[in-house]
C-alpha atoms as a PDB file:
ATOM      1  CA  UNK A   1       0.000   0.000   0.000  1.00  0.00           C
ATOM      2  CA  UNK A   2       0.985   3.437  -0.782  1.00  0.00           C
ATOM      3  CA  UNK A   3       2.117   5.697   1.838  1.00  0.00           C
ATOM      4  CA  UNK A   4       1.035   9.909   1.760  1.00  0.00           C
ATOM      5  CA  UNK A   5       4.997  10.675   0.725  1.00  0.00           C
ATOM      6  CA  UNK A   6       4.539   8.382  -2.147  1.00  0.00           C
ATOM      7  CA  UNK A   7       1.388   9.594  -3.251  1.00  0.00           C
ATOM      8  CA  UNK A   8       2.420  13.302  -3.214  1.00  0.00           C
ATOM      9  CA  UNK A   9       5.268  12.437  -5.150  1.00  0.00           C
ATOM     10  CA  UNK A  10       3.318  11.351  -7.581  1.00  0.00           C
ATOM     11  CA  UNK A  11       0.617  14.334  -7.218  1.00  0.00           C
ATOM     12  CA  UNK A  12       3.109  16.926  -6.440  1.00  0.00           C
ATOM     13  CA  UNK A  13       3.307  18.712  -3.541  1.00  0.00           C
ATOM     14  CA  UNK A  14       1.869  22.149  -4.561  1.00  0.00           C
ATOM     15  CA  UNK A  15       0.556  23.709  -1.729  1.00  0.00           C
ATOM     16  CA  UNK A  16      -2.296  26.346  -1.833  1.00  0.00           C
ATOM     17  CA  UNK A  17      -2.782  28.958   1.106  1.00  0.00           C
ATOM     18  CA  UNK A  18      -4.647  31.695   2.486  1.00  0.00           C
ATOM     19  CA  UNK A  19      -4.039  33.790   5.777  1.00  0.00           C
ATOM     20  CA  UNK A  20      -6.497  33.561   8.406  1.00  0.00           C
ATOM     21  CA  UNK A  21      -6.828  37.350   8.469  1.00  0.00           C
ATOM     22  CA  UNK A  22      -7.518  37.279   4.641  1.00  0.00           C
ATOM     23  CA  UNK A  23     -11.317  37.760   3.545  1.00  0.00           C
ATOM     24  CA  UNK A  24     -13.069  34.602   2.498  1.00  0.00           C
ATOM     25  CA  UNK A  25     -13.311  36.145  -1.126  1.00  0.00           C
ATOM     26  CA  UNK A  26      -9.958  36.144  -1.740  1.00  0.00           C
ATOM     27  CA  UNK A  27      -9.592  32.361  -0.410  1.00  0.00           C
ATOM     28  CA  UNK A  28     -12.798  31.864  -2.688  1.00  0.00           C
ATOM     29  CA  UNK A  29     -10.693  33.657  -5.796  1.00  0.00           C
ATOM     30  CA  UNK A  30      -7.872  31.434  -5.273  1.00  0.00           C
ATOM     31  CA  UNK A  31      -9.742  28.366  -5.015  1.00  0.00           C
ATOM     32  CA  UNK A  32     -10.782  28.951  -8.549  1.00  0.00           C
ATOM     33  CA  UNK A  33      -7.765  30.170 -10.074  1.00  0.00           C
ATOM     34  CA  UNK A  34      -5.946  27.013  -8.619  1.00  0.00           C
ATOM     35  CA  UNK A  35      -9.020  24.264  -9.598  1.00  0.00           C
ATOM     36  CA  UNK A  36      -8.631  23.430  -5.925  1.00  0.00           C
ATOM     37  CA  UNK A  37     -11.678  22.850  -3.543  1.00  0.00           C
ATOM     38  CA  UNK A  38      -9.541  23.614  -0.347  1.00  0.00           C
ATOM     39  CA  UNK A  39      -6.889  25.582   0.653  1.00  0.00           C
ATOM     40  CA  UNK A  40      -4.509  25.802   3.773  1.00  0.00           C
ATOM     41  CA  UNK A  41      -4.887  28.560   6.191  1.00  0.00           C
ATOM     42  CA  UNK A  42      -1.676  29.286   7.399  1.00  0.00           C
ATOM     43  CA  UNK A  43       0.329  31.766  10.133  1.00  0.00           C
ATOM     44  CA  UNK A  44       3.827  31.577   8.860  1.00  0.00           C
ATOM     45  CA  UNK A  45       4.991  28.739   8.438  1.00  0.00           C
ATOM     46  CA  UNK A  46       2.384  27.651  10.705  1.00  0.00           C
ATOM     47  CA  UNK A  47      -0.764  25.906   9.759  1.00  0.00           C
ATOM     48  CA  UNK A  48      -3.667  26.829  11.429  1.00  0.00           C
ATOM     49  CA  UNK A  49      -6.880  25.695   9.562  1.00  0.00           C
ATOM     50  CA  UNK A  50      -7.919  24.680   6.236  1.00  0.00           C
ATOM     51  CA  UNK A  51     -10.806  26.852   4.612  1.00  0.00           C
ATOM     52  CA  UNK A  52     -12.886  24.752   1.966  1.00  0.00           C
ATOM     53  CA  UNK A  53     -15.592  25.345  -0.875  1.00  0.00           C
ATOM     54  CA  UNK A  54     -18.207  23.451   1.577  1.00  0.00           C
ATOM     55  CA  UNK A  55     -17.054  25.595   4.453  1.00  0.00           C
ATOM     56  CA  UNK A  56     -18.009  28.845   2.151  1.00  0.00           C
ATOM     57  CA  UNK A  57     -21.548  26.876   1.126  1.00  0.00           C
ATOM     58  CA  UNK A  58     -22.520  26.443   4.752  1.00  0.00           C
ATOM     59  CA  UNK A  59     -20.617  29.256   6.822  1.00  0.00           C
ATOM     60  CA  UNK A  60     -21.184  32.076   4.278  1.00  0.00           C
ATOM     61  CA  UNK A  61     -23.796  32.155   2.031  1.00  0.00           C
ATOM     62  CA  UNK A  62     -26.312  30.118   4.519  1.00  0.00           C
ATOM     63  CA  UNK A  63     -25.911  32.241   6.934  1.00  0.00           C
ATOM     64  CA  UNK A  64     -26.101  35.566   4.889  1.00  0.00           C
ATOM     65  CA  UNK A  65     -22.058  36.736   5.881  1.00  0.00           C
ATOM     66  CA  UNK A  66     -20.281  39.370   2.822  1.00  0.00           C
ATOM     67  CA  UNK A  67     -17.935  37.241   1.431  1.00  0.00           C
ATOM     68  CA  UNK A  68     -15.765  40.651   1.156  1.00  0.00           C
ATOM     69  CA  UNK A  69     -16.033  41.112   4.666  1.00  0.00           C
ATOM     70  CA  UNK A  70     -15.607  37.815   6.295  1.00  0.00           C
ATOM     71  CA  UNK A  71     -12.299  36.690   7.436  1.00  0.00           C
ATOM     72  CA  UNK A  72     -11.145  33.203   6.521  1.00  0.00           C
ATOM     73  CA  UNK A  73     -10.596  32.421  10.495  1.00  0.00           C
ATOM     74  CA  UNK A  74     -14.271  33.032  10.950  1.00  0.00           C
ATOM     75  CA  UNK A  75     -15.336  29.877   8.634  1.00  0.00           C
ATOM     76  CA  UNK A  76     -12.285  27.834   8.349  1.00  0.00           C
ATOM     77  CA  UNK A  77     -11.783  24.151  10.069  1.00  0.00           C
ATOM     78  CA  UNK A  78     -10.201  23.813  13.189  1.00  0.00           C
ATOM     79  CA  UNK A  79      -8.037  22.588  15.031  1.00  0.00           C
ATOM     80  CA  UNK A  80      -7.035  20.474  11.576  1.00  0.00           C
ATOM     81  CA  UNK A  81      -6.377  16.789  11.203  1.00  0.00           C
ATOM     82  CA  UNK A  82      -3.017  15.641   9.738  1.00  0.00           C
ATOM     83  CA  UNK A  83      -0.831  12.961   8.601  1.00  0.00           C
ATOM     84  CA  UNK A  84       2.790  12.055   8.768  1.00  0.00           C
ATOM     85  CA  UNK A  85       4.011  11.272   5.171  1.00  0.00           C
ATOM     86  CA  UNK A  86       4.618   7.146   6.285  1.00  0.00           C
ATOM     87  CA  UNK A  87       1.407   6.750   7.133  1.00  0.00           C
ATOM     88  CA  UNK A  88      -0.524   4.403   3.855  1.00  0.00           C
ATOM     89  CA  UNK A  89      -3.218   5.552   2.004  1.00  0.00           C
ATOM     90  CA  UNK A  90      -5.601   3.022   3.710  1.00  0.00           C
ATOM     91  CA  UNK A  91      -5.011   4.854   7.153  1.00  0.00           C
ATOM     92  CA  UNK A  92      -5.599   8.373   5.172  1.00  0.00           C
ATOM     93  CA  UNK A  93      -8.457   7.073   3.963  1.00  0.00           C
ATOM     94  CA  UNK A  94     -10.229   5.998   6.915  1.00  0.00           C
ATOM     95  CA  UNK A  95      -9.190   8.990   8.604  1.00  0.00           C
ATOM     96  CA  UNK A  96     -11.445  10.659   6.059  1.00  0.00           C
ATOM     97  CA  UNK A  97     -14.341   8.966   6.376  1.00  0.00           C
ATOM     98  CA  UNK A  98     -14.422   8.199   9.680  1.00  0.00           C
ATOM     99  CA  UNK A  99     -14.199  12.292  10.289  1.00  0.00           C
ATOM    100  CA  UNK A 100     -15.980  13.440   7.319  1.00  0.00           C
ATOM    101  CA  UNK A 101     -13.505  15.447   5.371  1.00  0.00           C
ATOM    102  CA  UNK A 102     -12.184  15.474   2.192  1.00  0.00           C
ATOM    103  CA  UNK A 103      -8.829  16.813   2.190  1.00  0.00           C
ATOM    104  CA  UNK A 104      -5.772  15.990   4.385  1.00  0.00           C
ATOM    105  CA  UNK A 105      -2.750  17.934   4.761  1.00  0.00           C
ATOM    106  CA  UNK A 106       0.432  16.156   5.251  1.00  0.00           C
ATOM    107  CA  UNK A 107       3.036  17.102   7.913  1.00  0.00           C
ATOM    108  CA  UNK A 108       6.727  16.197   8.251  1.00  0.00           C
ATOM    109  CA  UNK A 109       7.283  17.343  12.059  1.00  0.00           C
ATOM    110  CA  UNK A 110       5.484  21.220  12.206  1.00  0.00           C
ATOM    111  CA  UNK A 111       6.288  21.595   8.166  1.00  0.00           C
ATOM    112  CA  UNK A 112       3.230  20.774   5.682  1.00  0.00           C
ATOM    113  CA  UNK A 113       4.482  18.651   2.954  1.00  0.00           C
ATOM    114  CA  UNK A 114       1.482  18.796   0.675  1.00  0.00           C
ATOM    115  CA  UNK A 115      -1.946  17.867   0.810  1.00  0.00           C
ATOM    116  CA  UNK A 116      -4.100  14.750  -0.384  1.00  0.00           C
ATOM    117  CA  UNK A 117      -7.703  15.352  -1.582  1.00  0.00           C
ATOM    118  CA  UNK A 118     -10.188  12.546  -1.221  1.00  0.00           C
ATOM    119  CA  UNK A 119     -10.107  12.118  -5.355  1.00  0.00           C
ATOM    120  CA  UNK A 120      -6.398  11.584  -4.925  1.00  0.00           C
ATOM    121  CA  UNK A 121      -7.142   8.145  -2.375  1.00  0.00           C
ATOM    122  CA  UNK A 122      -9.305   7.111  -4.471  1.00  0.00           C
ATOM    123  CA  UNK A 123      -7.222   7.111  -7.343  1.00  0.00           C
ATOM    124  CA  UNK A 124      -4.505   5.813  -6.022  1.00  0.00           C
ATOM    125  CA  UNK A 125      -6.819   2.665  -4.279  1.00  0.00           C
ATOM    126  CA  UNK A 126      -8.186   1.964  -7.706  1.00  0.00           C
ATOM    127  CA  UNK A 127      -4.530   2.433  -9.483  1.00  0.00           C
ATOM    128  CA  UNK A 128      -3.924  -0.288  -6.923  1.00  0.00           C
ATOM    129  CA  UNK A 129      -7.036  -2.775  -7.196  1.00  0.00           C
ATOM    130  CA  UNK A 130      -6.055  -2.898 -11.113  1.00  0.00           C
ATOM    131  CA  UNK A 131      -2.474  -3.741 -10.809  1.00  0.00           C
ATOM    132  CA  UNK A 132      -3.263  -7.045  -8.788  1.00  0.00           C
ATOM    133  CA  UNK A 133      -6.212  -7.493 -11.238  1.00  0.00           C
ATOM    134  CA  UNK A 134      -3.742  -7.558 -13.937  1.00  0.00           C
ATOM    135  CA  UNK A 135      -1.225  -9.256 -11.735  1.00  0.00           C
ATOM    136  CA  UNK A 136      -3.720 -12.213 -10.999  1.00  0.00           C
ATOM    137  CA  UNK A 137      -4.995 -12.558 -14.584  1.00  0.00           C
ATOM    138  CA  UNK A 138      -1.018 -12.829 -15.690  1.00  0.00           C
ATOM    139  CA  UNK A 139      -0.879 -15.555 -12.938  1.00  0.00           C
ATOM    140  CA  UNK A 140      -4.288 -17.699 -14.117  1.00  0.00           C
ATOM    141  CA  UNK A 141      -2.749 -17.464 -18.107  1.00  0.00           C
ATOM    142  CA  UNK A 142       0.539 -18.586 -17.076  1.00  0.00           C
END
C-alpha cells in the first residue's frame, strides 16, 4: 500500500494557502484560479486551519455573511487533522471517512508537505485494485 509521501510524489506537492486574516473572497478567488476545492490557512509557516468550498456553502452564504467582509478564520476548520508522510493511504483514507472530510494535509514534524484530496485516495486505491487485477490474470494465463 501506498504511503502519503509516495502519493504526493506522484501528485506533487503544490501547496495552496490563504491567511487567516484574509477575507473569504480572496480564499474563494484562489480556489478557482488554482481548480482546488480547499486551501490551507496558514500563520507563517504555521498551519492553522484549512478553509474549503463546503465551508463557504454552509458558513457564508447560509448564513447571509459578505464574502468581502468575512475573514477566513471566521469559517475555516479547526483545530485540523493531519498525517505524517509514512502513514498508507488506507489509514488516510479511513481517517477521512471516519471524520468526514475530504482533504488531508500532510506534515513532516510542524512543516506541511502537501496535501491529499479525497479524489487523490481514491485514485490511487483503484490504481492499486487494477495492478493485482492484472497481476492475478497474468498468474491464471501462465
Amino acid at each position: 500500500m501506498e504511503t502519503a509521501a509516495q502519493l504526493l510524489r506522484h501528485k506533487g506537492g503544490s501547496i495552496h494557502s490563504v491567511g487567516p486574516d484574509a477575507p473569504v473572497l480572496d480564499a474563494i478567488r484562489l480556489m478557482a484560479e488554482h481548480s482546488v476545492g480547499a486551501l490551507l490557512v496558514m500563520e507563517g509557516q504555521r498551519l492553522v486551519g484549512v478553509v474549503s468550498e463546503r465551508d463557504y456553502a454552509r458558513k457564508v452564504i447560509l448564513r447571509g455573511f459578505a464574502s468581502s467582509e468575512t475573514p477566513v478564520r471566521q469559517i475555516m476548520s479547526s483545530p485540523v487533522m493531519t498525517v505524517r508522510p509514512e502513514q498508507t493511504v488506507r489509514e488516510c483514507m479511513q481517517l477521512m471517512s471516519e471524520k468526514r472530510f475530504r482533504h488531508l494535509p500532510v506534515l513532516d514534524g510542524e512543516k506541511v508537505v502537501g496535501v491529499l484530496s479525497i479524489g487523490d485516495l481514491v485514485r490511487s486505491v483503484l490504481a492499486e485494485q487494477q495492478q493485482t487485477i492484472e497481476e492475478l490474470e497474468r498468474y491464471i494465463r501462465s
